[in-house]
N, C-alpha and C. Protein backbone atom coordinates (compact mmCIF):
# COMPACT_ATOMS: atom_id res chain seq x y z
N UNK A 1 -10.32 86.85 16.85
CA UNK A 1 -10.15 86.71 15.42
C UNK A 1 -10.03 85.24 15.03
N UNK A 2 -9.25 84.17 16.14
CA UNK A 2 -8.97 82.99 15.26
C UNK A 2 -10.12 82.28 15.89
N UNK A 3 -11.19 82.61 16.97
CA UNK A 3 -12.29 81.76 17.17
C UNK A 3 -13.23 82.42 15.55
N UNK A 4 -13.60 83.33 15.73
CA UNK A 4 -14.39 83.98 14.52
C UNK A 4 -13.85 82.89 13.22
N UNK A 5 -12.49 83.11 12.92
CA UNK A 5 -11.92 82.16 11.71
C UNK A 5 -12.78 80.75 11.87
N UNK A 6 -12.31 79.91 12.74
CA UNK A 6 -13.21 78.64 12.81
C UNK A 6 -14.17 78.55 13.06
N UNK A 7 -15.03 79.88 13.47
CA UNK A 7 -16.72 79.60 13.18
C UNK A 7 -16.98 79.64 11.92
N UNK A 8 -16.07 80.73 10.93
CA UNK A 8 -16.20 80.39 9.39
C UNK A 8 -16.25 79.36 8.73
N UNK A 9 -15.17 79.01 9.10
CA UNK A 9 -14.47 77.59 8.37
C UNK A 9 -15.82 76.30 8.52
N UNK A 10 -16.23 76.51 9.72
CA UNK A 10 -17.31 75.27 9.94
C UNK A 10 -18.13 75.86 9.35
N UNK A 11 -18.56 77.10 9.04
CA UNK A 11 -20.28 77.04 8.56
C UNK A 11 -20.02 76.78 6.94
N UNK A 12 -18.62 77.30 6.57
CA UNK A 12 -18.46 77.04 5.32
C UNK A 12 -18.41 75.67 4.52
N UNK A 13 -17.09 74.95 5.52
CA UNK A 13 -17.39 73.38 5.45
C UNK A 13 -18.42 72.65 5.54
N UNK A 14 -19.47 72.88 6.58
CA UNK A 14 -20.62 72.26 7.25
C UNK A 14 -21.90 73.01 6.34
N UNK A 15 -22.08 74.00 6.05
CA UNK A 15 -23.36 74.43 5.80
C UNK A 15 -23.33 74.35 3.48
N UNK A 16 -22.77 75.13 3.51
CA UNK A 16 -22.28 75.09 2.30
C UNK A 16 -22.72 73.92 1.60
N UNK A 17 -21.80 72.89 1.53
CA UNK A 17 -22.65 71.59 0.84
C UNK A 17 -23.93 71.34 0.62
N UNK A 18 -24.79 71.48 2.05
CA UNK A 18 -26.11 71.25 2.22
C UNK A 18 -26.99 72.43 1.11
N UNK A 19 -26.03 73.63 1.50
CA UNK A 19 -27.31 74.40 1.00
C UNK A 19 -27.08 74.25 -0.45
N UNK A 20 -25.77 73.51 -1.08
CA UNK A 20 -25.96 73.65 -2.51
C UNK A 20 -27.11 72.31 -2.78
N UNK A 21 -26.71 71.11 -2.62
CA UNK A 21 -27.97 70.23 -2.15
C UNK A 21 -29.24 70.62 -2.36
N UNK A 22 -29.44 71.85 -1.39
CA UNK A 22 -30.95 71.79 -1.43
C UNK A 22 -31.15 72.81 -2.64
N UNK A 23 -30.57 73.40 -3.18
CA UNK A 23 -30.43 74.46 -4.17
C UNK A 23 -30.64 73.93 -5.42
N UNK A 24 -29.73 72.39 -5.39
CA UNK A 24 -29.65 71.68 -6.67
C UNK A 24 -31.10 70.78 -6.68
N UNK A 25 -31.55 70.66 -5.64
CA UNK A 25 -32.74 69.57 -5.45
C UNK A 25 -33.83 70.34 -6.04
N UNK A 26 -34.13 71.56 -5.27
CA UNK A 26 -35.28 72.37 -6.02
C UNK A 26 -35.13 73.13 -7.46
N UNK A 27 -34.28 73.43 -8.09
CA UNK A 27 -34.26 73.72 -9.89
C UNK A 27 -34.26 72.67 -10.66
N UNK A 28 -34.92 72.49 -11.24
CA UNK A 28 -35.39 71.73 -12.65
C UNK A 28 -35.49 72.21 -13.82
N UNK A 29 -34.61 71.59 -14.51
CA UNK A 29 -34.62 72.53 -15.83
C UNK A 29 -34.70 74.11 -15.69
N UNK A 30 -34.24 75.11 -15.23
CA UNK A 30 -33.96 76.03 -14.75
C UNK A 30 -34.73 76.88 -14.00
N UNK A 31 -35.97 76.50 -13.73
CA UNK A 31 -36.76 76.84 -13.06
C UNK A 31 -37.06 76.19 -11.81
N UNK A 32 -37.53 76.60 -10.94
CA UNK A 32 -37.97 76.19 -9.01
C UNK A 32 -38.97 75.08 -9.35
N UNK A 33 -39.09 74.09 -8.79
CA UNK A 33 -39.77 73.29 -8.81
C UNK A 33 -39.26 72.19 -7.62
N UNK A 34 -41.00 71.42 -7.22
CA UNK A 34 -40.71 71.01 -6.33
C UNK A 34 -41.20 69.31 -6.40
N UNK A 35 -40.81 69.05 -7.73
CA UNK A 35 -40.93 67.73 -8.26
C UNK A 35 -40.69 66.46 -7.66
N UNK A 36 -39.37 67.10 -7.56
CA UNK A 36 -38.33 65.80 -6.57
C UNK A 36 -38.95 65.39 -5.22
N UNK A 37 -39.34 66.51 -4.65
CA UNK A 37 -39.59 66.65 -3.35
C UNK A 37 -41.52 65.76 -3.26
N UNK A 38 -41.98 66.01 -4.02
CA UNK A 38 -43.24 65.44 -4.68
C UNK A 38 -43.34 64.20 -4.52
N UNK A 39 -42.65 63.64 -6.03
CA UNK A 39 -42.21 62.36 -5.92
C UNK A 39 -41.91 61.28 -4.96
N UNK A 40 -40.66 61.86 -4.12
CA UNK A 40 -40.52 61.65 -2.70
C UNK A 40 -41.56 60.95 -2.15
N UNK A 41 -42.50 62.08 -1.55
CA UNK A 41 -43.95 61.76 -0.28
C UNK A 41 -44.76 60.94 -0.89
N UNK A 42 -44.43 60.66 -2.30
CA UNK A 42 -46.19 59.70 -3.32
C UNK A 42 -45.02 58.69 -3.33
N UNK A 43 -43.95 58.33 -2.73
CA UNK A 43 -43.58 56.74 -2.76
C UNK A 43 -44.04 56.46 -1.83
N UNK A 44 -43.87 54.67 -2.10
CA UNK A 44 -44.67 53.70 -1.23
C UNK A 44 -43.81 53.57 0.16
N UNK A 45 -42.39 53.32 -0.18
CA UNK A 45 -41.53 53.37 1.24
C UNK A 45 -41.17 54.48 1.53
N UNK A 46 -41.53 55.30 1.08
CA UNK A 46 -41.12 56.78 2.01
C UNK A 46 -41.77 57.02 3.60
N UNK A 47 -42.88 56.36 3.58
CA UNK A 47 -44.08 56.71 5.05
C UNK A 47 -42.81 55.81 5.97
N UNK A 48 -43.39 54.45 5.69
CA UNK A 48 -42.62 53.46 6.74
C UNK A 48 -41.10 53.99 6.86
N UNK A 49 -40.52 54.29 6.22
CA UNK A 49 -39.25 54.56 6.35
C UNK A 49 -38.74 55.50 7.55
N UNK A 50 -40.18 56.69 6.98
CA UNK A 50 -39.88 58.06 7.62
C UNK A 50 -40.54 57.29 9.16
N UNK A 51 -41.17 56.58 9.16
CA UNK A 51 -41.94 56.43 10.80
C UNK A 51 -41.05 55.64 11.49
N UNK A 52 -39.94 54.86 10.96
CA UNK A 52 -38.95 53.71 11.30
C UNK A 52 -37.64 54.73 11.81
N UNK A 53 -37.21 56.23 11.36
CA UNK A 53 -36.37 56.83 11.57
C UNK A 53 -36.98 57.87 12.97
N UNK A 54 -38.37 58.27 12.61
CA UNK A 54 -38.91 58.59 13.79
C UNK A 54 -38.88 57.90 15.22
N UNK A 55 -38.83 56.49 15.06
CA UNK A 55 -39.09 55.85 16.44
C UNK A 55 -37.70 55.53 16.46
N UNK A 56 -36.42 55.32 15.65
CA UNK A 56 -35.08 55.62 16.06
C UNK A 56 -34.89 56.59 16.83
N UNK A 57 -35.12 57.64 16.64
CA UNK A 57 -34.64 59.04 17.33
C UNK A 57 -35.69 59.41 18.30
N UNK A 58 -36.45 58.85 18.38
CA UNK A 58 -37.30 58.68 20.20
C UNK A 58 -36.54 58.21 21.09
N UNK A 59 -35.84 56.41 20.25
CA UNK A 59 -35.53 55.97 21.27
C UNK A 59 -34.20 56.22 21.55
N UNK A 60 -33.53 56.70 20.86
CA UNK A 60 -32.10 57.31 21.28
C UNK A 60 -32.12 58.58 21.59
N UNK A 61 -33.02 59.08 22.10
CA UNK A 61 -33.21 60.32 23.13
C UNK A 61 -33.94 60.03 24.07
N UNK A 62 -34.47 58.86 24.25
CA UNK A 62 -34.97 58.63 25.84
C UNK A 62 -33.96 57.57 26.45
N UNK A 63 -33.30 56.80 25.72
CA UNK A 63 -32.43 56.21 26.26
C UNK A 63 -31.03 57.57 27.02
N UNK A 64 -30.56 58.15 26.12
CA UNK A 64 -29.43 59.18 26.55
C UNK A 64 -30.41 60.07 27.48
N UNK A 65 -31.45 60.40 27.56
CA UNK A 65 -31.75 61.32 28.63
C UNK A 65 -31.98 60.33 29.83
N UNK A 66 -32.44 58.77 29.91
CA UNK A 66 -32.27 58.46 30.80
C UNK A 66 -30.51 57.80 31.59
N UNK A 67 -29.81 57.89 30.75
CA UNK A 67 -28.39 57.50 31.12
C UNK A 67 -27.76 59.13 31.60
N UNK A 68 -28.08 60.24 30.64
CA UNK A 68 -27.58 61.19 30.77
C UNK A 68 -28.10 62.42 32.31
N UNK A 69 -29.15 62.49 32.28
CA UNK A 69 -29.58 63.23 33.56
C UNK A 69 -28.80 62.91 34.86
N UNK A 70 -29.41 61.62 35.21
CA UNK A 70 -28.63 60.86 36.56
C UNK A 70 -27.12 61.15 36.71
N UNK A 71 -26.81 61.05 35.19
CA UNK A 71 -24.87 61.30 35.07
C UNK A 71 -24.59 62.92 35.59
């Protein structure tokens, strides 16, 4: 019962926010729309940005898998 409780508590704490987020991101003026999200991909620094966070998280998963395996 009190593991069950704190799997609640985290999805509530942890998930919750996000999904209002994405809830609030897609209605526009009260209808679904995917404007924001649009907008977004037709900026100019959105590509480089997104390819600069991509080769972050390459390299901090080949670095930890090479520190981490051997360990």
């Amino acid at each position: 019962m009190v593991l069950w409780a704190g799997v609640a508590f985290i999805v509530i704490a942890g998930v919750a926010p996000i999904a209002v987020m994405v809830v609030d991101s897609v209605i526009e003026n009260g209808q679904v729309s995917f404007g924001y999200y649009r907008e977004l991909v037709n900026a100019a620094r959105f590509w480089p940005l997104l390819g600069n966070s991509v080769q972050l998280a390459l390299a901090v998963t080949v670095v930890c898998a090479v520190v981490g395996v051997p360990t």
